[in-house]
Structure formats: structure tokens, C-alpha cells
C-alpha atoms as a PDB file:
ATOM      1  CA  UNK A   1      92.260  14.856 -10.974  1.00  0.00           C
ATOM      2  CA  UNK A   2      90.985  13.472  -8.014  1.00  0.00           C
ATOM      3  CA  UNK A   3      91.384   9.408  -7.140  1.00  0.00           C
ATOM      4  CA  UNK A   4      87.387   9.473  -6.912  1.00  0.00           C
ATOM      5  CA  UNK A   5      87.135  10.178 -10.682  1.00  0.00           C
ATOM      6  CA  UNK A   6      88.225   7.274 -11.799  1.00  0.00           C
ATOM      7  CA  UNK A   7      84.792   6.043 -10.164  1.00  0.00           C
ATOM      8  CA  UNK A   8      82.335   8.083 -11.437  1.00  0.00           C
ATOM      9  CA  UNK A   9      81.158   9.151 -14.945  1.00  0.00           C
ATOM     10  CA  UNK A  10      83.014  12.173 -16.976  1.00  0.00           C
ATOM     11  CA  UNK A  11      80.163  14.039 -16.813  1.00  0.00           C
ATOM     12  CA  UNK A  12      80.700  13.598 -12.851  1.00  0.00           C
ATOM     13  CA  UNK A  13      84.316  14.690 -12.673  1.00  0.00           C
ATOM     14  CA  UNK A  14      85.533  17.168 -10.575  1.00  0.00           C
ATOM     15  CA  UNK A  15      87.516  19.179 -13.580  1.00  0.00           C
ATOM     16  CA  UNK A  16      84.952  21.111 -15.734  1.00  0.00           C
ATOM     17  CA  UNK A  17      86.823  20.535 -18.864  1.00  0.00           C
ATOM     18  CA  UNK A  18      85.997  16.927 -18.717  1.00  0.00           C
ATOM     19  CA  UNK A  19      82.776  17.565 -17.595  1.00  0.00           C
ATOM     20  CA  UNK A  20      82.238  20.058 -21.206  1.00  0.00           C
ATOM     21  CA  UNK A  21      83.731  17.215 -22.915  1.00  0.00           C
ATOM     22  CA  UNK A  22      81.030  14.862 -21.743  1.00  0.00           C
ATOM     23  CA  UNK A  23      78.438  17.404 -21.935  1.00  0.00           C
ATOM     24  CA  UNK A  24      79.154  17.795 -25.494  1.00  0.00           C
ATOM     25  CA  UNK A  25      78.911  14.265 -26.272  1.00  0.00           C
ATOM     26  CA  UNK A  26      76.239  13.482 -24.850  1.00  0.00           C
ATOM     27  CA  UNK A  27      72.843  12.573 -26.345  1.00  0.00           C
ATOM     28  CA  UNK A  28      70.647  12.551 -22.907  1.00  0.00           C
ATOM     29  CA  UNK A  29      68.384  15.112 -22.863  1.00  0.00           C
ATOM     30  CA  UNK A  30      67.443  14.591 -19.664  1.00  0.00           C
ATOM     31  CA  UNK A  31      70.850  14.206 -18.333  1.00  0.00           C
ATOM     32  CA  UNK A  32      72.079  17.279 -19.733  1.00  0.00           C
ATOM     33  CA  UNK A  33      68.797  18.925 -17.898  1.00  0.00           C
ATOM     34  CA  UNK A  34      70.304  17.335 -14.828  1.00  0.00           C
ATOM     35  CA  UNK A  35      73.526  19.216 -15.455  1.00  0.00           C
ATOM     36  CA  UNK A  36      72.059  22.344 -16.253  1.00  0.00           C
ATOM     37  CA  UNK A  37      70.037  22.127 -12.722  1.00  0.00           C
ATOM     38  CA  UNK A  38      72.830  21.051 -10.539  1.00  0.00           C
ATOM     39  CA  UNK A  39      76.609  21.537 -11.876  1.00  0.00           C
ATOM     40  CA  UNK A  40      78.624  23.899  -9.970  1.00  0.00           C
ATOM     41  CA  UNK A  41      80.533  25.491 -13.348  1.00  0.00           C
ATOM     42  CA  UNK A  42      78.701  28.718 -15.014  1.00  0.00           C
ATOM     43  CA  UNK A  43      79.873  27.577 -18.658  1.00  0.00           C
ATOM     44  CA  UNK A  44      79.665  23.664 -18.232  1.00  0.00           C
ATOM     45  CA  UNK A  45      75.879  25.026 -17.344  1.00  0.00           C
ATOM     46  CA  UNK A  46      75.783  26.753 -20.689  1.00  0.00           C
ATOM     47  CA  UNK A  47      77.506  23.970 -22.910  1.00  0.00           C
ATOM     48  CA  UNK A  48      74.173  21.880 -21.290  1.00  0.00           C
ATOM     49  CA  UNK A  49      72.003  24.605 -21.932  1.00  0.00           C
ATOM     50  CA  UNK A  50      73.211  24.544 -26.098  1.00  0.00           C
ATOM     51  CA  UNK A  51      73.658  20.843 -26.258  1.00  0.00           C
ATOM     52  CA  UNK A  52      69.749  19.999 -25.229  1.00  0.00           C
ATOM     53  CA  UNK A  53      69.068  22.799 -28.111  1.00  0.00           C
ATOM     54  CA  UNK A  54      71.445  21.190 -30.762  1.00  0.00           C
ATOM     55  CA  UNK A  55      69.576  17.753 -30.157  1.00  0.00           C
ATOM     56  CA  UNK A  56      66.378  19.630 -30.252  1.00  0.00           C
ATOM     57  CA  UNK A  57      67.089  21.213 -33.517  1.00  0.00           C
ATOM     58  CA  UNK A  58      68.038  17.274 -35.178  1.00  0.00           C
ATOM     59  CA  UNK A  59      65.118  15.783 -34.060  1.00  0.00           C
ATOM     60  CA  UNK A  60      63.021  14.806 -36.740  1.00  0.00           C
END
């Protein structure tokens, strides 16, 4: 972990597993679009990617 992180959001952190974490808690579509657009990790991408369907899919 870099000292930075402890400044900026988990779903800003420089280790990706933290980053899935927050990905997968998240309820912000369009901050999981955000992710899906710019993070540098293949699978936090995906996680994104199937989170913004999952909240599709419980939307009434």
C-alpha cells in the first residue's frame, strides 16, 4: 500500500483487490462507468462491467 492511499477513495487505491472490493460495493452507476473507462486492471474492469449489470437487473 502506498502512503497516498490513505488519501484517496478505495475505489482509487493503487492495489486492485481493494479497488474489486469497492467496485463490488458500490451502488454508482456512473462511477462504476468511470472505472470501467479508465482503471488500469483487466478484471477490476470486468467486476465494473457486472456490477452496473447487477444494479441494472434490481432496478424496479
Amino acid at each position: 500500500m502506498k502512503f497516498s492511499d490513505f488519501f484517496v477513495p478505495k475505489i482509487a487505491r493503487s492495489d486492485p483487490k481493494v479497488r474489486e472490493k469497492a467496485v463490488l460495493s458500490c451502488t454508482d452507476p456512473e462511477l462504476l462507468q468511470r472505472v470501467v473507462q479508465h482503471d488500469k486492471d483487466d478484471h477490476v474492469r470486468q467486476v465494473a462491467r457486472q456490477r452496473i449489470e447487477t444494479l441494472k437487473t434490481r432496478q424496479p
